[in-house]
Protein backbone atom coordinates (compact mmCIF):
# COMPACT_ATOMS: atom_id res chain seq x y z
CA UNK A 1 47.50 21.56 118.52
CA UNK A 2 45.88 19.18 116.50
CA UNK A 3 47.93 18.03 112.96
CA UNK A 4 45.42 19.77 110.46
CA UNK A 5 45.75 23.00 112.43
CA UNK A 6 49.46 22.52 112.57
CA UNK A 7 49.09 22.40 108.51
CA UNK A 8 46.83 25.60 108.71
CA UNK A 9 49.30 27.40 110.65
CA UNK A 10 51.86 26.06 108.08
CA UNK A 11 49.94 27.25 104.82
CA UNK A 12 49.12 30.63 106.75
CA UNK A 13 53.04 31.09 107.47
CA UNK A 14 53.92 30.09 104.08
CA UNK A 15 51.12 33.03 102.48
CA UNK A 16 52.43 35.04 104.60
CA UNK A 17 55.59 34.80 103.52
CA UNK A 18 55.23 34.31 99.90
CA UNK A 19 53.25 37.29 98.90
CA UNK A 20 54.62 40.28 98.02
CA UNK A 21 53.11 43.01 98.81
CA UNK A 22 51.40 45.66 96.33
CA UNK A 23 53.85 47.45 94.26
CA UNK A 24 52.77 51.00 94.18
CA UNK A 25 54.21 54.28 92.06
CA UNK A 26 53.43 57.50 91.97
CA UNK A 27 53.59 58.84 88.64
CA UNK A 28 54.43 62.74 88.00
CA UNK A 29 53.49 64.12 84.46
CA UNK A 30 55.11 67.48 83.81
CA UNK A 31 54.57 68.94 80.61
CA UNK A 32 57.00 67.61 78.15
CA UNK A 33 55.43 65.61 75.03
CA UNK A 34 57.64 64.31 73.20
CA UNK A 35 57.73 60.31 73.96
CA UNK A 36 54.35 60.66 75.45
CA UNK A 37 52.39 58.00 73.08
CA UNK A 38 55.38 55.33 74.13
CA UNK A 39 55.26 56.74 78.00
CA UNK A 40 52.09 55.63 78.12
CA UNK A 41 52.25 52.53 76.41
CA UNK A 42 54.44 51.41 79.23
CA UNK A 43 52.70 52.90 82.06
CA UNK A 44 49.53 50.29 80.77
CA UNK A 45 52.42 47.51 80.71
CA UNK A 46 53.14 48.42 84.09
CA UNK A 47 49.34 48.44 85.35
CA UNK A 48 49.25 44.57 83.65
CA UNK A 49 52.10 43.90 86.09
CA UNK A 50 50.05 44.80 88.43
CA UNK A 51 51.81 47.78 89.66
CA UNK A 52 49.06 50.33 91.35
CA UNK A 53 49.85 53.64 89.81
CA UNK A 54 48.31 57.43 91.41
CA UNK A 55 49.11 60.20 89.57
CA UNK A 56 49.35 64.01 89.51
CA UNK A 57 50.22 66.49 86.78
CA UNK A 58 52.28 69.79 86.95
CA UNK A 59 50.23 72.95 85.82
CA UNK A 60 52.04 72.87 82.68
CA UNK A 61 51.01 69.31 82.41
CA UNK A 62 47.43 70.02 82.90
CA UNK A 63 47.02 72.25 79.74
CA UNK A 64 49.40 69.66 77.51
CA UNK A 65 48.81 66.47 78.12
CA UNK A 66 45.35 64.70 76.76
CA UNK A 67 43.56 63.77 80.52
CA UNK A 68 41.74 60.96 79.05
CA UNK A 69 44.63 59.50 77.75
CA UNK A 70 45.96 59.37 81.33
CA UNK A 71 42.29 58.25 82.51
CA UNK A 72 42.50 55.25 80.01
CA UNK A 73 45.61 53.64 81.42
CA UNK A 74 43.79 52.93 84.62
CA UNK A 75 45.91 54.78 87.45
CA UNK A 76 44.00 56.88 89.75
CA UNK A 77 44.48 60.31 90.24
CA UNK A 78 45.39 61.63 93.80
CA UNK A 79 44.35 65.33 93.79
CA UNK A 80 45.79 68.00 95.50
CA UNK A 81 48.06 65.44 98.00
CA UNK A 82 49.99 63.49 96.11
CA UNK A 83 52.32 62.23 99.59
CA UNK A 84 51.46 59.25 99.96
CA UNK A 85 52.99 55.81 100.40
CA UNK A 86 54.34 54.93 97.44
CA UNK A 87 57.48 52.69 96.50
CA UNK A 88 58.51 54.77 93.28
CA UNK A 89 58.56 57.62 91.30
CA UNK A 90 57.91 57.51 87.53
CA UNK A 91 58.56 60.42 85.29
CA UNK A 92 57.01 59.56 82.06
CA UNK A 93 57.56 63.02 80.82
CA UNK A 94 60.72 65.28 82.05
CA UNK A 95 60.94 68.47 80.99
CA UNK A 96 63.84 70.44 80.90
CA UNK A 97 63.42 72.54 83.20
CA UNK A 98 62.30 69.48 86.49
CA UNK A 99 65.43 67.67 85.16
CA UNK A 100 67.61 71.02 86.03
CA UNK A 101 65.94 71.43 89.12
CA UNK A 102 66.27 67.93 90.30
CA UNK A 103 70.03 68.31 89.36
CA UNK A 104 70.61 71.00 90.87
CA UNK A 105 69.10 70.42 94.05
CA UNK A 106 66.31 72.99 93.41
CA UNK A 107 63.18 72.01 94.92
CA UNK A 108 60.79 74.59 94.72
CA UNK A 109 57.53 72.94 93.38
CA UNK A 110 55.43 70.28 94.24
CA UNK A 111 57.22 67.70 91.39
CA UNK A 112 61.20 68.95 92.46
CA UNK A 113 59.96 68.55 95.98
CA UNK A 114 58.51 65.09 95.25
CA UNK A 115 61.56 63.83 93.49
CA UNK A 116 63.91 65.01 96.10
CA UNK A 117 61.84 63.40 98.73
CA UNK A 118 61.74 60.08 97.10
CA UNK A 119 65.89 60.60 96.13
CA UNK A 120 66.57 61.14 99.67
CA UNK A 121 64.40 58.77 101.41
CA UNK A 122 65.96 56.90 98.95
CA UNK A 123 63.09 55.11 96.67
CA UNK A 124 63.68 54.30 93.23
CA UNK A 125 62.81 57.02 90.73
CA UNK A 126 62.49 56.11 87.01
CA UNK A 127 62.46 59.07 84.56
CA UNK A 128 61.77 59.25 80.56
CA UNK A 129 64.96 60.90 78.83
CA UNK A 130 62.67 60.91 75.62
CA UNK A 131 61.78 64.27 75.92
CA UNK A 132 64.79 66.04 76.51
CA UNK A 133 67.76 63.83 75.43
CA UNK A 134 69.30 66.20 72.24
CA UNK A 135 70.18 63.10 70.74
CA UNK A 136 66.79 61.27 70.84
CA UNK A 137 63.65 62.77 69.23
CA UNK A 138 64.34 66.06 70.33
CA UNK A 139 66.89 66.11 67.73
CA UNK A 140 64.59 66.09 64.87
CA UNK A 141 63.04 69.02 66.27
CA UNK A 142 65.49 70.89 67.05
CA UNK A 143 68.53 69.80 64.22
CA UNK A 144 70.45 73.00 64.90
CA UNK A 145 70.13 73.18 68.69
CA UNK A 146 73.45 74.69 70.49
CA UNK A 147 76.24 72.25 70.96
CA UNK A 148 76.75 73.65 74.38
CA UNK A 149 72.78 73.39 75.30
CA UNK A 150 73.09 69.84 74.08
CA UNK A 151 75.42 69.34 76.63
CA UNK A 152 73.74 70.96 79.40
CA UNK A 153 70.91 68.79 78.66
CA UNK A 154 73.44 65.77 78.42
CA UNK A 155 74.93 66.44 82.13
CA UNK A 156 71.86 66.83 83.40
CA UNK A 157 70.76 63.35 82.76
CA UNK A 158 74.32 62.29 83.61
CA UNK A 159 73.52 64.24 87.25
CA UNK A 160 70.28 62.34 87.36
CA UNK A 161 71.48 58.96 87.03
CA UNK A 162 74.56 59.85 89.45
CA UNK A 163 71.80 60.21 91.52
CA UNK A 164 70.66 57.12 90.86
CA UNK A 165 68.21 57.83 89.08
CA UNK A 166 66.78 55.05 86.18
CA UNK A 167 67.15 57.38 83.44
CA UNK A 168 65.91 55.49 80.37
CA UNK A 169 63.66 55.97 76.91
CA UNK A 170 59.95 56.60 77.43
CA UNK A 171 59.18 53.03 75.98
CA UNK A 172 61.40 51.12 78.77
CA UNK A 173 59.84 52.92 81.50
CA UNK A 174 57.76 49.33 82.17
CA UNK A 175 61.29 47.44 82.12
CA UNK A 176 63.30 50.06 84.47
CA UNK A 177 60.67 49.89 86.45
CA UNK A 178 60.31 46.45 87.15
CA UNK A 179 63.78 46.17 87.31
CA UNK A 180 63.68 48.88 90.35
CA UNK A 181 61.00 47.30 92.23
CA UNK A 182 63.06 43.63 91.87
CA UNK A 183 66.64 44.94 92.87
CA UNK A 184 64.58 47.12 96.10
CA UNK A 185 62.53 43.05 97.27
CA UNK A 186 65.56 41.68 97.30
């Protein structure tokens, strides 16, 4: 082996080593809207990162949320078979109801039956508490909710991140998320 191919084999090893390979996340809309303008705010922050995101919405989702909002941030949409390989799972937009089901081990539709996959594979899974949290926006809606729904909704979330789940505000979705993919490459 001749010196310059030595150095080509060198460089090639070094590439090889040195680049990451593409971060990719699935990202689940259910139909929740509050936090949705800042969800998606950090969703484009996280395509600038150049994090691949594919995306599918709930039913619910599909008759809430604005699809060419979703088509502007630049993720692709999967269609009916949303397994795929995919390092994470974002949930820009919890509802209630998917953050109960999750909880509680329920896993009955395609999104609980995503989530639990990724939980127990495990892959990192990075949820919005902006829609549900009764002490975020929610509480502006809803001033007099129960204090014992409030705290259902509370220990929910708490389950979640037992869970380890990155339970954080719809605009830090882009910052958990990095964060996730760093802590998994290393």
């Amino acid at each position: 082996m001749s010196e310059d191919e030595l150095r080509a084999l060198i460089r090639r090893v070094i590439n090889d080593v040195t680049t990451r390979p593409p971060r990719r996340a699935l990202v689940v809309f259910t139909g929740a809207l509050l936090g949705f303008d800042e969800a998606i705010e950090s969703l484009r922050e996280l395509m600038a990162a150049e994090v691949q995101l594919e995306y599918v919405k709930s039913p619910s989702a599909k008759h809430i949320l604005d699809a060419k909002v979703l088509t502007s941030v630049g993720m692709r949409h999967l269609g009916d078979d949303p397994i795929a390989d995919h390092d994470m799972l974002i949930l820009p937009t919890l509802t209630s109801n998917t953050a109960a089901k999750i909880a509680h081990g329920i896993a009955d539709d395609m999104i609980s039956n995503l989530a639990m996959n990724f939980l127990q594979t495990p892959r990192p899974v990075v949820a919005s508490r902006s829609p549900i949290c009764p002490d975020g926006p929610k509480k502006q809606w809803y001033p007099d909710i129960p204090a014992g729904y409030a705290e259902m909704l509370r220990k929910n979330l708490q389950t979640l991140e037992s869970f380890g789940v990155h339970v954080v505000d719809s605009s830090q979705l882009c910052s958990a998320a990095l964060a996730a993919f760093e802590a998994r490459e290393c």
